[in-house]
PDB file of N, CA and C in Angstrom:
ATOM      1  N   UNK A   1      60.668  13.197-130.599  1.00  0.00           N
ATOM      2  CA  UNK A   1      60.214  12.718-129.322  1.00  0.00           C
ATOM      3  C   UNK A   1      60.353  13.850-128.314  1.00  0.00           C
ATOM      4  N   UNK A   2      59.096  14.150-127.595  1.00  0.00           N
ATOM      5  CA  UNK A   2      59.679  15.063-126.457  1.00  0.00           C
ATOM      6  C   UNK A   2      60.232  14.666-124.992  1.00  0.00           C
ATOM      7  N   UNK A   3      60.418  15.849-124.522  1.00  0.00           N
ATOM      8  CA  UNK A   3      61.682  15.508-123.616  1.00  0.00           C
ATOM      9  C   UNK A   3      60.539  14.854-122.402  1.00  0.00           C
ATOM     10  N   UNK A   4      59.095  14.918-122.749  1.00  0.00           N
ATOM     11  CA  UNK A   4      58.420  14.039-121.024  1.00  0.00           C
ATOM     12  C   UNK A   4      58.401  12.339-121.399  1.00  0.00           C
ATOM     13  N   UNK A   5      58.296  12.262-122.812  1.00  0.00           N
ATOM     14  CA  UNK A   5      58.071  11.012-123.470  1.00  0.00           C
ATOM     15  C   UNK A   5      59.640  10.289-122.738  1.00  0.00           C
ATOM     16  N   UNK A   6      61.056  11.121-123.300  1.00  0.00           N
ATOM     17  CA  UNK A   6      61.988  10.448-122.639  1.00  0.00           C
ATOM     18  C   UNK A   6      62.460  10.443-121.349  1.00  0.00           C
ATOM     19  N   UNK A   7      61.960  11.232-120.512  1.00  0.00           N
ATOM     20  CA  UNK A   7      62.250  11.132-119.087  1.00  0.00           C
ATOM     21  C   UNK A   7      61.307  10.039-118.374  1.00  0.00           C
ATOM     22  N   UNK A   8      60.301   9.603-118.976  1.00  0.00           N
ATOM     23  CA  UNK A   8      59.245   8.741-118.345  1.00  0.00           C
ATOM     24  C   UNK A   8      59.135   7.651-119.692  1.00  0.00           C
ATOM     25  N   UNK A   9      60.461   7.350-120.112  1.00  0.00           N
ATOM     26  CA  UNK A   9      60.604   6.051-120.877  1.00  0.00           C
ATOM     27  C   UNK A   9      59.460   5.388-121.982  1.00  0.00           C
ATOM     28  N   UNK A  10      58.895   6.793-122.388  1.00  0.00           N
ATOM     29  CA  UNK A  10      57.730   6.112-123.407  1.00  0.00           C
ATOM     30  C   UNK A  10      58.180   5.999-125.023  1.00  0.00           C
ATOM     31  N   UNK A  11      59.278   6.371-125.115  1.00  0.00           N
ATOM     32  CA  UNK A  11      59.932   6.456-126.601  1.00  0.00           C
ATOM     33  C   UNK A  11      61.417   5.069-126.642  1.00  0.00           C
ATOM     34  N   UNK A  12      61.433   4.734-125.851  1.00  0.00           N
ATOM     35  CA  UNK A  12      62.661   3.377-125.706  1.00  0.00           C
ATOM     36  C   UNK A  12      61.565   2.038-125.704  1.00  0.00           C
ATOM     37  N   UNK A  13      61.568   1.432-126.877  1.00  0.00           N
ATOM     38  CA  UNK A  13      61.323  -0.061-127.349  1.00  0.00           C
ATOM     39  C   UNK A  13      61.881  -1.000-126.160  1.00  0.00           C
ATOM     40  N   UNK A  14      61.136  -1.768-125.705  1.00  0.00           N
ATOM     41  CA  UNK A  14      61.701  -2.611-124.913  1.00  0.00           C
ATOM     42  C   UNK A  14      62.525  -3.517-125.427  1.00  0.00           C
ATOM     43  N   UNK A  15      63.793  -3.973-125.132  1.00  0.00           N
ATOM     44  CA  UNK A  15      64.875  -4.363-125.464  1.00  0.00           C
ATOM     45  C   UNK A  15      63.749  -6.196-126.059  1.00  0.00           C
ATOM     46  N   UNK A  16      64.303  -6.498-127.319  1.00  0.00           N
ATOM     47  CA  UNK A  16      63.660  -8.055-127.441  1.00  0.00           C
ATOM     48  C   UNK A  16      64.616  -9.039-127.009  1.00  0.00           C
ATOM     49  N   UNK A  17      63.870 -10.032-126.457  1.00  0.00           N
ATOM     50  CA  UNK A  17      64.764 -11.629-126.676  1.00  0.00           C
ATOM     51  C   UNK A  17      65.349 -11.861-127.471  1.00  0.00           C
ATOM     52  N   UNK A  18      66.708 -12.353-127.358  1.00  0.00           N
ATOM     53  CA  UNK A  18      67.715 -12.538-127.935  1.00  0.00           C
ATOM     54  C   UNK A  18      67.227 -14.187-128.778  1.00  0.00           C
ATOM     55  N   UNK A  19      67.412 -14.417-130.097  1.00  0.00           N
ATOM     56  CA  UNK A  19      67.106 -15.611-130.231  1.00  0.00           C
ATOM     57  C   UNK A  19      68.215 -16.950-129.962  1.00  0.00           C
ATOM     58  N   UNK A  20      67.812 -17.849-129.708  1.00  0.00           N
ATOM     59  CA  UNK A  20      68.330 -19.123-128.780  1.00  0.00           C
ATOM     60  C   UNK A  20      68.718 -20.201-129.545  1.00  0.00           C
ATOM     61  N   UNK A  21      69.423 -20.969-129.768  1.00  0.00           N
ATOM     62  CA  UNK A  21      70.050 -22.266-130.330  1.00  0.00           C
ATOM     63  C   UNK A  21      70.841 -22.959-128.865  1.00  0.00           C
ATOM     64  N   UNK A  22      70.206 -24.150-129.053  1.00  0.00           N
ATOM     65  CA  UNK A  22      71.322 -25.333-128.300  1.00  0.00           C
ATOM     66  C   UNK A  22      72.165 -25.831-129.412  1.00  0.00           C
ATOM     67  N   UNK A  23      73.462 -26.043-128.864  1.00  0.00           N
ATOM     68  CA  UNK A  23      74.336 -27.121-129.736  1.00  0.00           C
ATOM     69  C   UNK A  23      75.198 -27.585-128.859  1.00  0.00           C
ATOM     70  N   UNK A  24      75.459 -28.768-129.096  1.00  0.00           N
ATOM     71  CA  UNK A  24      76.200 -30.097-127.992  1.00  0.00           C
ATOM     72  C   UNK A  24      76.015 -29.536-126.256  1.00  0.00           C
ATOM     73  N   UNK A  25      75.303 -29.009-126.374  1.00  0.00           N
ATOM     74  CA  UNK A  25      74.952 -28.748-124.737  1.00  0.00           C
ATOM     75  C   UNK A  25      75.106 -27.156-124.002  1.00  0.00           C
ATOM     76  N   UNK A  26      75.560 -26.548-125.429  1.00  0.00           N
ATOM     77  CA  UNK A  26      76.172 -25.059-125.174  1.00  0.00           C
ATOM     78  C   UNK A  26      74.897 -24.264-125.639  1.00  0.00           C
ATOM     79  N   UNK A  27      74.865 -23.262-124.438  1.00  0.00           N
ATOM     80  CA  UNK A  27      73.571 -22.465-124.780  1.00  0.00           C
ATOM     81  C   UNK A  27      73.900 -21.515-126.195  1.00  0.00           C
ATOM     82  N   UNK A  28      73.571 -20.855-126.953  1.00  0.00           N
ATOM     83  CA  UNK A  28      73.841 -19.982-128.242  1.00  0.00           C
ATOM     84  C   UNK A  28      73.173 -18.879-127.824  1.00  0.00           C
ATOM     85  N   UNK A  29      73.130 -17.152-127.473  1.00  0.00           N
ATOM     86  CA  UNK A  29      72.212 -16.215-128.164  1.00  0.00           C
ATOM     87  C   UNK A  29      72.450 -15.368-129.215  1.00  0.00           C
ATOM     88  N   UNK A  30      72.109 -15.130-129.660  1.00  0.00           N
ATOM     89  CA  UNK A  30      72.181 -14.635-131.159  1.00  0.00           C
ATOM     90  C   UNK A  30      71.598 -13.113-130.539  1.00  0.00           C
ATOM     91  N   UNK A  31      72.713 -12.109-130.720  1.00  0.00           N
ATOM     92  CA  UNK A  31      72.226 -10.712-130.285  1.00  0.00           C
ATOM     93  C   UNK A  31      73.453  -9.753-130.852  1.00  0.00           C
ATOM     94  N   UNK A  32      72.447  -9.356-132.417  1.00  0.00           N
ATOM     95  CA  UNK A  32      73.259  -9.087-133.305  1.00  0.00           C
ATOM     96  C   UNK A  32      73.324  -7.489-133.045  1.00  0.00           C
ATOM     97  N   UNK A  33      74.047  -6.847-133.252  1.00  0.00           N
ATOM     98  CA  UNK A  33      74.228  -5.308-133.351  1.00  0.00           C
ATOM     99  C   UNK A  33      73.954  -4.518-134.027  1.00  0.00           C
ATOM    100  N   UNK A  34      73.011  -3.722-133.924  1.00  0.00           N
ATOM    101  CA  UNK A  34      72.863  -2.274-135.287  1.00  0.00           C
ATOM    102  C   UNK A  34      74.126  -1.120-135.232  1.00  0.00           C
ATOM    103  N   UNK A  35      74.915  -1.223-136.500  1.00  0.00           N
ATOM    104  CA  UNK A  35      75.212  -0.173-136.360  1.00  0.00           C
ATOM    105  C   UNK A  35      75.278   0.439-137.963  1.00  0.00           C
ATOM    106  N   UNK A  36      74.245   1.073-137.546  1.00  0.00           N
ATOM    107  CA  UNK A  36      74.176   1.943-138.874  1.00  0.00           C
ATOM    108  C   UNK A  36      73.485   1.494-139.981  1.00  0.00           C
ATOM    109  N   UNK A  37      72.373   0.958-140.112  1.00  0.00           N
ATOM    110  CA  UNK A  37      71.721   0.052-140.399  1.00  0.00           C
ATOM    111  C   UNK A  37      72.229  -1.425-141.212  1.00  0.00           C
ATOM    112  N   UNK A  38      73.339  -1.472-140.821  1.00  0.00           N
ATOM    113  CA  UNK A  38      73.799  -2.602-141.206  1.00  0.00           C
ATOM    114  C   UNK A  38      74.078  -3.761-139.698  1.00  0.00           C
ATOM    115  N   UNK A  39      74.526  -4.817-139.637  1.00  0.00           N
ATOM    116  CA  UNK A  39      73.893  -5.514-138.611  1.00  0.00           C
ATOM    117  C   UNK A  39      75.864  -6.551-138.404  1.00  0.00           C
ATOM    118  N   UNK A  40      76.129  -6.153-136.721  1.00  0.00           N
ATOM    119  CA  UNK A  40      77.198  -7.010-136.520  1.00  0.00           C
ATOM    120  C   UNK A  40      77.181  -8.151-136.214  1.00  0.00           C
ATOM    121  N   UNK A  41      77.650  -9.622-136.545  1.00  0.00           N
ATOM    122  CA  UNK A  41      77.533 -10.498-135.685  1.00  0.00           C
ATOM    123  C   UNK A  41      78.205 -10.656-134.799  1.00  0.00           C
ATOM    124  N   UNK A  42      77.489 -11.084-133.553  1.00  0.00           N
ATOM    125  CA  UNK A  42      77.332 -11.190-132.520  1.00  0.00           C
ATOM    126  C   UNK A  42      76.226 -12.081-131.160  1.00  0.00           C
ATOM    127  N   UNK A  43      76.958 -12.394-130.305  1.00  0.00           N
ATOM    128  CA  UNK A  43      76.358 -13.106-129.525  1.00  0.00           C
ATOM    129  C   UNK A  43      77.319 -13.674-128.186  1.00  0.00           C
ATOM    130  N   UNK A  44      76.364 -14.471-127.490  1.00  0.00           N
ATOM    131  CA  UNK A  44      76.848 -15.181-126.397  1.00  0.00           C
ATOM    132  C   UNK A  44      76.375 -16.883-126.345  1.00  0.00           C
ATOM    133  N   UNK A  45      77.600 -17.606-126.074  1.00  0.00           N
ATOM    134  CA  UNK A  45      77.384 -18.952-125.913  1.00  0.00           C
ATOM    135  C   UNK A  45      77.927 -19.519-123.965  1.00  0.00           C
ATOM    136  N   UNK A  46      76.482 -20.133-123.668  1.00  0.00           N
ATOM    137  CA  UNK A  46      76.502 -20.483-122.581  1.00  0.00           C
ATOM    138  C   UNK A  46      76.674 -21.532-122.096  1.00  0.00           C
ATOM    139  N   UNK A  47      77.116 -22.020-120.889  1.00  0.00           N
ATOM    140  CA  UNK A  47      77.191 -23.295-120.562  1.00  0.00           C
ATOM    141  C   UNK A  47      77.470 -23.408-119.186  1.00  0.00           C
ATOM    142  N   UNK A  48      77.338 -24.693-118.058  1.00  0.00           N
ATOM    143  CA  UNK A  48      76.807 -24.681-116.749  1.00  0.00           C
ATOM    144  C   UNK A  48      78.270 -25.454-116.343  1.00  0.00           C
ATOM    145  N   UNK A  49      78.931 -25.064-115.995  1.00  0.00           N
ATOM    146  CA  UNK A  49      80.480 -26.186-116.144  1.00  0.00           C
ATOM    147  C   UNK A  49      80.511 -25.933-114.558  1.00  0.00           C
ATOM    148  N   UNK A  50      80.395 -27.120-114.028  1.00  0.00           N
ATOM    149  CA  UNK A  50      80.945 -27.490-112.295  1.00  0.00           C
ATOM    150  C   UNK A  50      79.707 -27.050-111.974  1.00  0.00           C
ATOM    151  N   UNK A  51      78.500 -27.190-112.264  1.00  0.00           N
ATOM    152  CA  UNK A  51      77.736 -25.786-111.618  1.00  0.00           C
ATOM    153  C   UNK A  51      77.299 -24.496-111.807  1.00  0.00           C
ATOM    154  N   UNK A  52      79.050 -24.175-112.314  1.00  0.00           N
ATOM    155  CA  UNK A  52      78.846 -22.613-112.300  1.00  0.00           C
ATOM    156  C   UNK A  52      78.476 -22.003-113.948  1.00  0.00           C
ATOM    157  N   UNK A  53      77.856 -20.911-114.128  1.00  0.00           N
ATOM    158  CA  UNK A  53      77.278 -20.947-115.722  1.00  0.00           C
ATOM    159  C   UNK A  53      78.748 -19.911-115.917  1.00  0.00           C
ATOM    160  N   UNK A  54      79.286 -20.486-117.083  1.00  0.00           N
ATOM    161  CA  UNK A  54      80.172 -19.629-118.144  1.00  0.00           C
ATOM    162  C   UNK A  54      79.748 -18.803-119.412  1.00  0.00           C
ATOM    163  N   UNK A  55      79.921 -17.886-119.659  1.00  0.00           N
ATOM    164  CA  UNK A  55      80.003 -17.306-120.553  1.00  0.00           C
ATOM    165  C   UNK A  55      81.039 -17.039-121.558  1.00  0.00           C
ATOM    166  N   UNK A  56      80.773 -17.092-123.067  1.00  0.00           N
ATOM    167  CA  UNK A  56      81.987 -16.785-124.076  1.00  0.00           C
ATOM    168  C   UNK A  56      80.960 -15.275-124.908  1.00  0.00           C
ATOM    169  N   UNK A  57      81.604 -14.378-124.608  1.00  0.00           N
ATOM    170  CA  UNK A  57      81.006 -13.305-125.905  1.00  0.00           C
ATOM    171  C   UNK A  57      81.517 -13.307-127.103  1.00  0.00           C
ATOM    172  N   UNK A  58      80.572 -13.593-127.888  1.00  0.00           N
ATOM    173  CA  UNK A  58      81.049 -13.512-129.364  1.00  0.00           C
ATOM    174  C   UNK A  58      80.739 -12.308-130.022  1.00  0.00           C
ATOM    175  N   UNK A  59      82.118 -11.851-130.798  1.00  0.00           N
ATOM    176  CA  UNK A  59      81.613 -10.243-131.260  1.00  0.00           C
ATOM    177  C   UNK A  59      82.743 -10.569-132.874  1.00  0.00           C
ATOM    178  N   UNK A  60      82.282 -10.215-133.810  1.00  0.00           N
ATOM    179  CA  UNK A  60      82.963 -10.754-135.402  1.00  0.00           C
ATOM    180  C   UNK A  60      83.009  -8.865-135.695  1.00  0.00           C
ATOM    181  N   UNK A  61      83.879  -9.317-136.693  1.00  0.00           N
ATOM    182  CA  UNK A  61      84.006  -8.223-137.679  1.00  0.00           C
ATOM    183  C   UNK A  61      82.545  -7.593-138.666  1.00  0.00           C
ATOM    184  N   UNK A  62      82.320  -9.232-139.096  1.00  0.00           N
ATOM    185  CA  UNK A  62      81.354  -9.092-140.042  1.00  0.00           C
ATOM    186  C   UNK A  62      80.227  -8.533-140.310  1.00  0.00           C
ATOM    187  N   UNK A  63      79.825  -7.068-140.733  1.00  0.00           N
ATOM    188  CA  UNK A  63      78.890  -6.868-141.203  1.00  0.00           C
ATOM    189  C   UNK A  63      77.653  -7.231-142.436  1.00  0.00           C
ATOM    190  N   UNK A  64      76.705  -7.011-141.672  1.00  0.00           N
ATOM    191  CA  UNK A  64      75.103  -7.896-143.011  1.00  0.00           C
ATOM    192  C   UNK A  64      74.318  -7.072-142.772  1.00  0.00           C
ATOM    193  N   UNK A  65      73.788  -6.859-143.828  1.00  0.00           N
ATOM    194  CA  UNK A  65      72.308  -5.927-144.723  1.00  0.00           C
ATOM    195  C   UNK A  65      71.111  -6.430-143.802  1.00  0.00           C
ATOM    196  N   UNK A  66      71.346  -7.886-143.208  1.00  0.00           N
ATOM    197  CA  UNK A  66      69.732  -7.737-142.149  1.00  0.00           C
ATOM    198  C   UNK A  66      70.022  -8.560-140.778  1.00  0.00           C
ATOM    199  N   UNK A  67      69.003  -7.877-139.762  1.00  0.00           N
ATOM    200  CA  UNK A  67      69.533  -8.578-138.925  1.00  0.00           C
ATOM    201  C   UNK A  67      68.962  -9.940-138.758  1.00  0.00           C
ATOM    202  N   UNK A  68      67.974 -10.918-139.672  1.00  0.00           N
ATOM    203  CA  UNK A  68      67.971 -12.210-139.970  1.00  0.00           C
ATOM    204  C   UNK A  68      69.270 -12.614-140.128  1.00  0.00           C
ATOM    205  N   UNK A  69      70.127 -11.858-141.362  1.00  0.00           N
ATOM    206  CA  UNK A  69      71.606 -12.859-141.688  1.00  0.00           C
ATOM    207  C   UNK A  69      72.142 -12.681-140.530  1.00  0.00           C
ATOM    208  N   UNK A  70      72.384 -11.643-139.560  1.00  0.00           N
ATOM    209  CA  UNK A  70      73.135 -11.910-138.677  1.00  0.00           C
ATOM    210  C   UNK A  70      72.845 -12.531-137.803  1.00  0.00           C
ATOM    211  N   UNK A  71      71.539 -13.038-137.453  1.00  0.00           N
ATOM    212  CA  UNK A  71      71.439 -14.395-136.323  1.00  0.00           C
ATOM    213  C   UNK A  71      71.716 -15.533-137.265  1.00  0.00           C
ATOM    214  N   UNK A  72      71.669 -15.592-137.819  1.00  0.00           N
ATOM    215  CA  UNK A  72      72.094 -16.734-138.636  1.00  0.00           C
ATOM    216  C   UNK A  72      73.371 -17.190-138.854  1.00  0.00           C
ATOM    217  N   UNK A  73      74.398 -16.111-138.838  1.00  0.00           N
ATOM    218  CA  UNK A  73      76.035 -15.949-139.061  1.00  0.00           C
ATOM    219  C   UNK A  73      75.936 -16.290-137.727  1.00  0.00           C
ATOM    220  N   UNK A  74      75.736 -15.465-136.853  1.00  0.00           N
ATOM    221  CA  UNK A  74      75.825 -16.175-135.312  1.00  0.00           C
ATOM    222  C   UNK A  74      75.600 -17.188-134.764  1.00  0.00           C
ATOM    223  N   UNK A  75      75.021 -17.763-135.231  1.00  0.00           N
ATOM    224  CA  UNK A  75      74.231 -19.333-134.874  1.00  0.00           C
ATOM    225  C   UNK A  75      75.736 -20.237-135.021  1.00  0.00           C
ATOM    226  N   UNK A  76      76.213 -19.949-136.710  1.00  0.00           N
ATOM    227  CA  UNK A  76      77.073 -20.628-137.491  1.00  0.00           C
ATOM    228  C   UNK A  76      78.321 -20.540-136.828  1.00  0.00           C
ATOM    229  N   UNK A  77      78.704 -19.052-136.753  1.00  0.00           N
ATOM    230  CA  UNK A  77      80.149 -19.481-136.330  1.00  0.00           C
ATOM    231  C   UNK A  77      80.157 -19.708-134.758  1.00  0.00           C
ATOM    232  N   UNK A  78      79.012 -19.889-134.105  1.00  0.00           N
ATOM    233  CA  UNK A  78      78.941 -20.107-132.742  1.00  0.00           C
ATOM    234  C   UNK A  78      79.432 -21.594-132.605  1.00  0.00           C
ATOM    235  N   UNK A  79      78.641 -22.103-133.324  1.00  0.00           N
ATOM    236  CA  UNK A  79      78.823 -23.898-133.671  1.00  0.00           C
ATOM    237  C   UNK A  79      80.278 -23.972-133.578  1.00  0.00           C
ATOM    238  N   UNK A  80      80.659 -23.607-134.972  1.00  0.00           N
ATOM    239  CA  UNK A  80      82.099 -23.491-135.154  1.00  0.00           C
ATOM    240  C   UNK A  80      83.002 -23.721-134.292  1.00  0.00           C
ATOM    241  N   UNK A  81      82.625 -22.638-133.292  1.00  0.00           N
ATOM    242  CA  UNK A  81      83.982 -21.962-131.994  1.00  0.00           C
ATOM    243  C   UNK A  81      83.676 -23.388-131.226  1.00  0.00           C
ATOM    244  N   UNK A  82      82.397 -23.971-130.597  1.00  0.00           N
ATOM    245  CA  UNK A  82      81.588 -24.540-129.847  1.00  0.00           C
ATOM    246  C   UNK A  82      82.541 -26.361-130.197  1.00  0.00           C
ATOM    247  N   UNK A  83      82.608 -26.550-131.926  1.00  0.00           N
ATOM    248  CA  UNK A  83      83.095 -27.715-132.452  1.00  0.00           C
ATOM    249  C   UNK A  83      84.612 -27.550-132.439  1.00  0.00           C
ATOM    250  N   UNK A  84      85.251 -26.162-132.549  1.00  0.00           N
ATOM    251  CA  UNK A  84      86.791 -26.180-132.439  1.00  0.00           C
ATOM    252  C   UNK A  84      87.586 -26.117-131.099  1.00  0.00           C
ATOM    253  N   UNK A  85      86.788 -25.817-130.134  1.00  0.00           N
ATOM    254  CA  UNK A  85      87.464 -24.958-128.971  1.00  0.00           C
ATOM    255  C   UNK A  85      86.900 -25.997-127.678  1.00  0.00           C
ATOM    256  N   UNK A  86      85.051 -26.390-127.747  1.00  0.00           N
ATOM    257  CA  UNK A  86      84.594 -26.797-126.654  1.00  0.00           C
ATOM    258  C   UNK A  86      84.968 -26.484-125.016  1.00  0.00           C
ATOM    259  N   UNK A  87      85.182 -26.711-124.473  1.00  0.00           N
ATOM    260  CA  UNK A  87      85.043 -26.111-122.947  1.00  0.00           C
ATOM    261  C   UNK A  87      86.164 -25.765-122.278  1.00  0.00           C
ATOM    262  N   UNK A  88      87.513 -25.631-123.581  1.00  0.00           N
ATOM    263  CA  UNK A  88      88.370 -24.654-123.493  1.00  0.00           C
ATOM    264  C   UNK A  88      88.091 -23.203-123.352  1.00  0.00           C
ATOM    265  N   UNK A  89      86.813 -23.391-124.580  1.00  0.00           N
ATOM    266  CA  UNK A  89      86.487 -22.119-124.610  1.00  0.00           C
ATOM    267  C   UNK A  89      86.210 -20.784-123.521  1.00  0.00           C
ATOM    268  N   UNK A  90      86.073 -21.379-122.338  1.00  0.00           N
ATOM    269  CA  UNK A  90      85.714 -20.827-121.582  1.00  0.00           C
ATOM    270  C   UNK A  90      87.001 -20.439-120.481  1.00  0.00           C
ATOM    271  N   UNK A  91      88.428 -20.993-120.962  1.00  0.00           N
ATOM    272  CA  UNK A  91      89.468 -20.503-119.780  1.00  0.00           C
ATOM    273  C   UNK A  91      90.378 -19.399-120.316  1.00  0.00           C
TER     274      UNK A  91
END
């Protein structure tokens, strides 16, 4: 890539949408990590408590061969945290 392509942003992919799951009322995004062509799970689960929107970042150990499995691992143990913790989760 040359250096006019990166000073005038023509070689940076625009970042994609994160993919989305509701569960019991908690927003899910699934926004898994490359590193190294293997894929971290990861994500954020949202929710509107008093009003105000909370956030929980979810970041795992677990590495996967694509980043399909890892929205998918994310989805899962999002639930998980979402069914063990609920709106604790967020203090």
């Amino acid at each position: 890539m040359s250096i006019l392509s990166r000073l005038f942003g023509k070689g940076s992919p625009e970042p994609k949408e994160p993919e989305t799951e509701t569960h019991e009322g908690f927003e899910i995004y699934a926004e898994p990590i490359n590193e190294g062509g293997n894929w971290r799970l990861a994500g954020r689960i949202v929710k509107a408590v008093d009003g105000i929107e909370q956030t929980h970042t979810l970041i795992r150990a677990d590495l996967l061969d694509s980043e399909a499995a890892a929205i998918s691992a994310t989805f899962a143990k999002a639930r998980q945290v979402i069914e063990e913790q609920g709106l604790s989760l967020f203090r």
